[in-house]
C-alpha atoms as a PDB file:
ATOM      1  CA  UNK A   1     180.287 227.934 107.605  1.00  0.00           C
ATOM      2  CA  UNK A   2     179.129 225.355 105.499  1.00  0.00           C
ATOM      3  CA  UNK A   3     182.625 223.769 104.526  1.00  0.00           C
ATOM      4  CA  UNK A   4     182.051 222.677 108.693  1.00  0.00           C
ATOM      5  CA  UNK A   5     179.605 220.358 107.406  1.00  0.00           C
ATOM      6  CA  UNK A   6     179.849 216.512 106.295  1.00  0.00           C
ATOM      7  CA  UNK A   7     179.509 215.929 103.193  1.00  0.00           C
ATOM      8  CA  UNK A   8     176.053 213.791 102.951  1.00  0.00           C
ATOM      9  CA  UNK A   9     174.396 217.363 104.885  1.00  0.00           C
ATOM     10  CA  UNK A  10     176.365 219.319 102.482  1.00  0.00           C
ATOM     11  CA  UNK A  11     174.662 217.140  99.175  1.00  0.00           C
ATOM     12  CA  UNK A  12     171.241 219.028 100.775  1.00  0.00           C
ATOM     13  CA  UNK A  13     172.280 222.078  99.497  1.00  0.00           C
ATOM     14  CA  UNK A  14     173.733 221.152  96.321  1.00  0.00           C
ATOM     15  CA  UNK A  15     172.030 222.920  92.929  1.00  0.00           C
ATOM     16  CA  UNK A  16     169.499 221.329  91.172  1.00  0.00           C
ATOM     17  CA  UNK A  17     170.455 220.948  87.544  1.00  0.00           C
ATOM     18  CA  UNK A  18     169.112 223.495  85.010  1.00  0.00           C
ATOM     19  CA  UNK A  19     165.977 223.227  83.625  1.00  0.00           C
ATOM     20  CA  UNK A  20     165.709 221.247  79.800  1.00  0.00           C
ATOM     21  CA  UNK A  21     164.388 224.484  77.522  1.00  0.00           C
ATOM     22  CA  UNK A  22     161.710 223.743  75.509  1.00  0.00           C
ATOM     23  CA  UNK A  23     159.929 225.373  72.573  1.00  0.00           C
ATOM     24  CA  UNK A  24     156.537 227.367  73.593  1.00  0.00           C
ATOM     25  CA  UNK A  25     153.867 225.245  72.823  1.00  0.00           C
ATOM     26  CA  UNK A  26     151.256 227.881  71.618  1.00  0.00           C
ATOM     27  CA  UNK A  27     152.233 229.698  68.489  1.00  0.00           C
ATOM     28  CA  UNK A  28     151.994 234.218  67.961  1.00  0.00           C
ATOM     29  CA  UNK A  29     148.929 235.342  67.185  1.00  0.00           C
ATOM     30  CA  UNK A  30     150.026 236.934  63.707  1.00  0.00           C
ATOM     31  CA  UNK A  31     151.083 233.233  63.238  1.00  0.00           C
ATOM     32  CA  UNK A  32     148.011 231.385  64.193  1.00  0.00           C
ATOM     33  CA  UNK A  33     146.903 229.109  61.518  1.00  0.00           C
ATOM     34  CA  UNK A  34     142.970 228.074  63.234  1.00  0.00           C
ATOM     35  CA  UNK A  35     139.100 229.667  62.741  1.00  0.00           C
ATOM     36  CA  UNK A  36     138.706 233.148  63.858  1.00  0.00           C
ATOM     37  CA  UNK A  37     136.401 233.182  66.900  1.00  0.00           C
ATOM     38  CA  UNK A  38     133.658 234.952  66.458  1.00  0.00           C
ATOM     39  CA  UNK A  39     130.140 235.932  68.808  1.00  0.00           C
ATOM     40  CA  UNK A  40     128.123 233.319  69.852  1.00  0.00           C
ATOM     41  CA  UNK A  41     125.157 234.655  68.321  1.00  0.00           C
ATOM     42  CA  UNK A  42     124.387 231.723  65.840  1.00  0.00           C
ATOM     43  CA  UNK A  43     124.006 229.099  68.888  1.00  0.00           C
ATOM     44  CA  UNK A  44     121.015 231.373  70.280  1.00  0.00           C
ATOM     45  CA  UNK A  45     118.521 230.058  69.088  1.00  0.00           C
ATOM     46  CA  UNK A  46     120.262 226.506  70.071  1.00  0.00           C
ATOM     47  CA  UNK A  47     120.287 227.170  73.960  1.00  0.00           C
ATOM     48  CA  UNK A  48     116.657 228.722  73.787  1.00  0.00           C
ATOM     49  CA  UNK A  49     115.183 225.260  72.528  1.00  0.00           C
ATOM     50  CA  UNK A  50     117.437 223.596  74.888  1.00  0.00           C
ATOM     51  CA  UNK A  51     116.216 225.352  77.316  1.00  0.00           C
ATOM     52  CA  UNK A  52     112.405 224.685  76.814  1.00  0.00           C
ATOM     53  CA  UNK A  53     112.841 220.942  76.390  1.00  0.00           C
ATOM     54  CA  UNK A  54     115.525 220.696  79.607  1.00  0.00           C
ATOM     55  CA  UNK A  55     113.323 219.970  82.635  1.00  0.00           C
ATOM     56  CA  UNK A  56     115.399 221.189  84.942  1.00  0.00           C
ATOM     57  CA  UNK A  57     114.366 220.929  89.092  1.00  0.00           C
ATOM     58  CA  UNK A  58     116.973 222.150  90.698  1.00  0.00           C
ATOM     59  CA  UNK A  59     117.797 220.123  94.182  1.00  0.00           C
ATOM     60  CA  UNK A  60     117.428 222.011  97.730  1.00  0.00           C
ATOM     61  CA  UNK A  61     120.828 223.004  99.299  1.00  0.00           C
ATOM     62  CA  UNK A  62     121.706 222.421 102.621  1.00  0.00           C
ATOM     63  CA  UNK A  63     121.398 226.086 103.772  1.00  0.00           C
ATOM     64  CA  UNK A  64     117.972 226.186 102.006  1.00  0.00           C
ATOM     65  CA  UNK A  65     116.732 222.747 103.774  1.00  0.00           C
ATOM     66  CA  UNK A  66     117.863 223.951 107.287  1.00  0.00           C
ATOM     67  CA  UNK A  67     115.877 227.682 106.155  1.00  0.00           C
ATOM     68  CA  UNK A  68     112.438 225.355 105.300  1.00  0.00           C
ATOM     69  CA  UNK A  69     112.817 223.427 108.407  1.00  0.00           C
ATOM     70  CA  UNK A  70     112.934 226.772 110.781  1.00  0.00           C
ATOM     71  CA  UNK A  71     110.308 227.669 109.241  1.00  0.00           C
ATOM     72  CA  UNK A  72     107.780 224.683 109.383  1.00  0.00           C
ATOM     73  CA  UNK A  73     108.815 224.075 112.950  1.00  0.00           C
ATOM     74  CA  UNK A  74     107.957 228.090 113.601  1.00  0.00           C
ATOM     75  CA  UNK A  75     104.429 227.920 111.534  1.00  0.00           C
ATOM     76  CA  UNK A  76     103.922 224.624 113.853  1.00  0.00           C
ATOM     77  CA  UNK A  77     104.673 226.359 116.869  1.00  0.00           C
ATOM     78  CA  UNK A  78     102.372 229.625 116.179  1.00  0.00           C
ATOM     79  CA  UNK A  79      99.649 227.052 114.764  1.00  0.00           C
ATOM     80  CA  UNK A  80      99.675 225.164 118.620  1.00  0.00           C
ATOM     81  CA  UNK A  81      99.884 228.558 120.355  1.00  0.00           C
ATOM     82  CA  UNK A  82      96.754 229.693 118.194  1.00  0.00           C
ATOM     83  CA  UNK A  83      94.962 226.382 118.421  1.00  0.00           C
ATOM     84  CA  UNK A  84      95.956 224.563 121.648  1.00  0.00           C
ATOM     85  CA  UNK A  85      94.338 226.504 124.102  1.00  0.00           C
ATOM     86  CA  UNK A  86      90.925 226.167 122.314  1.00  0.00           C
ATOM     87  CA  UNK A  87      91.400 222.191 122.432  1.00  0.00           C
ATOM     88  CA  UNK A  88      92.920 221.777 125.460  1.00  0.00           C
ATOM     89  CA  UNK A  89      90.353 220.582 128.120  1.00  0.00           C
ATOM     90  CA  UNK A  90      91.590 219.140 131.697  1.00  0.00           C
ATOM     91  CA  UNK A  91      88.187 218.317 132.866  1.00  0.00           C
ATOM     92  CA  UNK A  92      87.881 215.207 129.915  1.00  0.00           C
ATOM     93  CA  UNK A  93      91.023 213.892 130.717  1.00  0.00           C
ATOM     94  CA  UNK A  94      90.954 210.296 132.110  1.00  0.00           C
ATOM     95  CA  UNK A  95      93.688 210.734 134.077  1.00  0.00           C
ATOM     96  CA  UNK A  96      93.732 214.169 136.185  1.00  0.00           C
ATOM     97  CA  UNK A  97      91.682 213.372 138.790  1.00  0.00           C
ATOM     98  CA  UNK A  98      91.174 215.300 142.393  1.00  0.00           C
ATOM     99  CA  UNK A  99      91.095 218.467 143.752  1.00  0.00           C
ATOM    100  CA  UNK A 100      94.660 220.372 142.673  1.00  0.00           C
ATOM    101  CA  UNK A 101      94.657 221.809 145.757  1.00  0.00           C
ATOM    102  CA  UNK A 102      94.958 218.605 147.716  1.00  0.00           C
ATOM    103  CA  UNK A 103      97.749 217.375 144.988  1.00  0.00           C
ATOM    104  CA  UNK A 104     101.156 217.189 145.706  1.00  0.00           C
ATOM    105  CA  UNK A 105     103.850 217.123 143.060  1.00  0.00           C
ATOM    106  CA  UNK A 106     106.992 215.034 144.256  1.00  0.00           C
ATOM    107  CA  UNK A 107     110.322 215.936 141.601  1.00  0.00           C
ATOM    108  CA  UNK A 108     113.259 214.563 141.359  1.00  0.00           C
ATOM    109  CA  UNK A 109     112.249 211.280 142.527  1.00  0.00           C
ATOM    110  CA  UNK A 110     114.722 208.241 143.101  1.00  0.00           C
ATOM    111  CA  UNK A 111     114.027 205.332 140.100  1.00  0.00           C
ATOM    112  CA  UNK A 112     113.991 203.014 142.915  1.00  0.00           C
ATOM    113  CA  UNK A 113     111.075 204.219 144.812  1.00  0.00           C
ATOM    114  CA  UNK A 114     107.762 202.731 144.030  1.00  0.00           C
ATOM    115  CA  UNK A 115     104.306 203.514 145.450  1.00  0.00           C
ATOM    116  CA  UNK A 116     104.682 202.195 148.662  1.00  0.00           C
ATOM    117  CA  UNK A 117     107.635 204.245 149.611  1.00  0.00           C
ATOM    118  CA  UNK A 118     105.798 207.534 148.625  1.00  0.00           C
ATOM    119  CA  UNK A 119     102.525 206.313 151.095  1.00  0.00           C
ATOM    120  CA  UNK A 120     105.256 205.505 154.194  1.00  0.00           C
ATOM    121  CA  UNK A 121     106.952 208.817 153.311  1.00  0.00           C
ATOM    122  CA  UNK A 122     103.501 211.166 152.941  1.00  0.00           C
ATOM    123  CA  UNK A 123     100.851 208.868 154.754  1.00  0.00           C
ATOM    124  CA  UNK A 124     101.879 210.529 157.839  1.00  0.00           C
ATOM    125  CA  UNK A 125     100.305 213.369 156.992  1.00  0.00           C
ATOM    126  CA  UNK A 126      96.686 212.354 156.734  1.00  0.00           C
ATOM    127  CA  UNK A 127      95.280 210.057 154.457  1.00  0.00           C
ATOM    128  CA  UNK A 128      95.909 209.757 150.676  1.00  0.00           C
ATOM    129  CA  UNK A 129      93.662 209.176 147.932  1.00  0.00           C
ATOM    130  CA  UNK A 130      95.835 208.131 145.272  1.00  0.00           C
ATOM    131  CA  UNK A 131      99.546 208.302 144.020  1.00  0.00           C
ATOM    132  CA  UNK A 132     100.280 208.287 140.246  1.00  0.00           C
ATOM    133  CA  UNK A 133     103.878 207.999 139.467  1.00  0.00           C
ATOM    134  CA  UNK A 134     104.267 209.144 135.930  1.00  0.00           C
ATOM    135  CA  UNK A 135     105.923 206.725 133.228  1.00  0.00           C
ATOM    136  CA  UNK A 136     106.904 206.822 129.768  1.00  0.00           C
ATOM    137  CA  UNK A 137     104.599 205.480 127.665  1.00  0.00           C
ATOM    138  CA  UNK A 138     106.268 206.459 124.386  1.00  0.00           C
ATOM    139  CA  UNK A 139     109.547 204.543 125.744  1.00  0.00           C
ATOM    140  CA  UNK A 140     109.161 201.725 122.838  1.00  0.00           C
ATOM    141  CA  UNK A 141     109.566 205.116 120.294  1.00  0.00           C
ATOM    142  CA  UNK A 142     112.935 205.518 121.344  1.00  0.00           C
ATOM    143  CA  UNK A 143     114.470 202.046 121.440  1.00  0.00           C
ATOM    144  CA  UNK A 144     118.345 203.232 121.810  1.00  0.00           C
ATOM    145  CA  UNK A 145     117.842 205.463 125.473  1.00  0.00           C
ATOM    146  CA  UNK A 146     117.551 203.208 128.290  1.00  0.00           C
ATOM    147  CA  UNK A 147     114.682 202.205 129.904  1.00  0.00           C
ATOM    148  CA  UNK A 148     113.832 203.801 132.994  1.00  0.00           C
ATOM    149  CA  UNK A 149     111.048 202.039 135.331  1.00  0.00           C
ATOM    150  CA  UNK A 150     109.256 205.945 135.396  1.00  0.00           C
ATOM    151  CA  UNK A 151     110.238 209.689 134.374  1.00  0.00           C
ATOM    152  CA  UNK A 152     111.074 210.819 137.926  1.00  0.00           C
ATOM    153  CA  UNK A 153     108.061 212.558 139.459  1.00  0.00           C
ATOM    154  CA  UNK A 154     104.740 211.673 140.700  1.00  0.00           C
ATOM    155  CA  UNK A 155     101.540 213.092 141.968  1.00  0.00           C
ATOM    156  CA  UNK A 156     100.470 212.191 145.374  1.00  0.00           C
ATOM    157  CA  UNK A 157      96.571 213.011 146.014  1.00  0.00           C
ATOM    158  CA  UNK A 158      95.331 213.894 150.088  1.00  0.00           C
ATOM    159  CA  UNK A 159      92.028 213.040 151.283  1.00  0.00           C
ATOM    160  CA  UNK A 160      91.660 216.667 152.620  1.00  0.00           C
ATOM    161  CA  UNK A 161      93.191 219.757 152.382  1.00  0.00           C
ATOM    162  CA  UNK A 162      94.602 220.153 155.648  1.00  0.00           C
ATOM    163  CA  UNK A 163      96.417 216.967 155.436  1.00  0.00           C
ATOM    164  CA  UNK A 164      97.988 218.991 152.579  1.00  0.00           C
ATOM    165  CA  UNK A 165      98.377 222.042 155.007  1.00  0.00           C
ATOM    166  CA  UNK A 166      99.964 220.160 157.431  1.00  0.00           C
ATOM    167  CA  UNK A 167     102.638 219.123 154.905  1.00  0.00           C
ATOM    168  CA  UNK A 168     103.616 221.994 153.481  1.00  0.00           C
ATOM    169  CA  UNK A 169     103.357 224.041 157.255  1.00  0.00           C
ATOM    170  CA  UNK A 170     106.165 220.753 158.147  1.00  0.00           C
ATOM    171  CA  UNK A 171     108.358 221.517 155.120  1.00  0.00           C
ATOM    172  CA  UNK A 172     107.910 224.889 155.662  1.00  0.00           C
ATOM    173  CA  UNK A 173     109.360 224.360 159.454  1.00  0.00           C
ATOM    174  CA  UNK A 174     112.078 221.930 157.771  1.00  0.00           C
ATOM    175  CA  UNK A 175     113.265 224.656 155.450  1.00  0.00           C
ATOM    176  CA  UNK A 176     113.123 227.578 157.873  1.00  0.00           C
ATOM    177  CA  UNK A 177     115.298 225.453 160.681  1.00  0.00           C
ATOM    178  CA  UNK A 178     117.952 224.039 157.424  1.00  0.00           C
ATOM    179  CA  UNK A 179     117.915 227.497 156.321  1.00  0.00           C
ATOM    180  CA  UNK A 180     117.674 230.551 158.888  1.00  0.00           C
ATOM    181  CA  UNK A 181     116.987 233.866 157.581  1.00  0.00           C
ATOM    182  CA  UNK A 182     119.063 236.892 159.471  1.00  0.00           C
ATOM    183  CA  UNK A 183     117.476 239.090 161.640  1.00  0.00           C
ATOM    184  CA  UNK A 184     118.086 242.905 161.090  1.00  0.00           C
END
């Protein structure tokens, strides 16, 4: 089959030439002419003062580093479960202010709406004692993500709790008639 093929295919499978023969480079052991080897029981006492004037550190692997870090960042988070709670006081915060049950939390909110747009959309209701839309105020920590006007939710504050009623008996109307439950 191969005597079908031209000749520069058939120079692919040509034999390599043999290879040169050379003499072996080590001699027989009987023929050896170097020291004996022996133990290495004379350099000892070498290694042991090596040993006591090497200061040696040795460097933290990878696997080690990633082993330390789990473990800070779990000691951190028991040490904040343990100690949080006893320093964590709403009433001596500057800003929570009202009654929580007059408080509204809007999510999810557009970047474009601004104050104004939250009273039009929930003055209806009754009157409103204040609306805080939360911002970033560590956005100048993080100067690569981009800069957002707020973080998306706000609080809105009623004057009185049945303005808040009223709202949530409307959105509770609003969701029943969107979404009907069956009847048995």
């Amino acid at each position: 089959m191969t005597d079908k093929l031209p000749p520069n295919l058939l120079a692919l499978f040509a034999p390599r030439p043999p290879l040169r023969w050379l003499p072996a480079p080590d001699h027989a052991p009987e023929e050896r002419k170097t020291n004996k080897i022996n133990g290495l029981a004379e350099y000892l006492p070498h290694l042991s003062a090596y040993k006591h004037q090497d200061h040696y550190v040795p460097t933290e692997s990878w696997l080690q580093a990633r082993d330390r870090k789990k473990l800070e960042k779990q000691e951190q988070q028991a040490k904040l479960l343990a100690e949080g709670p006893k320093a964590y006081n709403p009433a001596d915060d500057a800003n929570v202010r009202g009654d929580p049950f007059k408080t509204l939390i809007v999510a999810r909110l557009s970047y474009d709406a601004n104050e104004s747009d939250l009273e039009k959309e929930f003055g209806r209701f009754g009157p409103i004692e204040r609306i805080r839309i939360i911002t970033d105020t560590h956005a100048h920590e993080r100067p690569n993500k981009k800069k957002k006007p707020h973080r998306g939710y706000a609080f809105v504050v009623f004057d009185r709790s049945s303005s808040y009623m009223s709202l949530t008996r409307d959105l509770a109307l609003r969701l029943a008639y969107l979404f009907p439950l069956p009847l048995p």
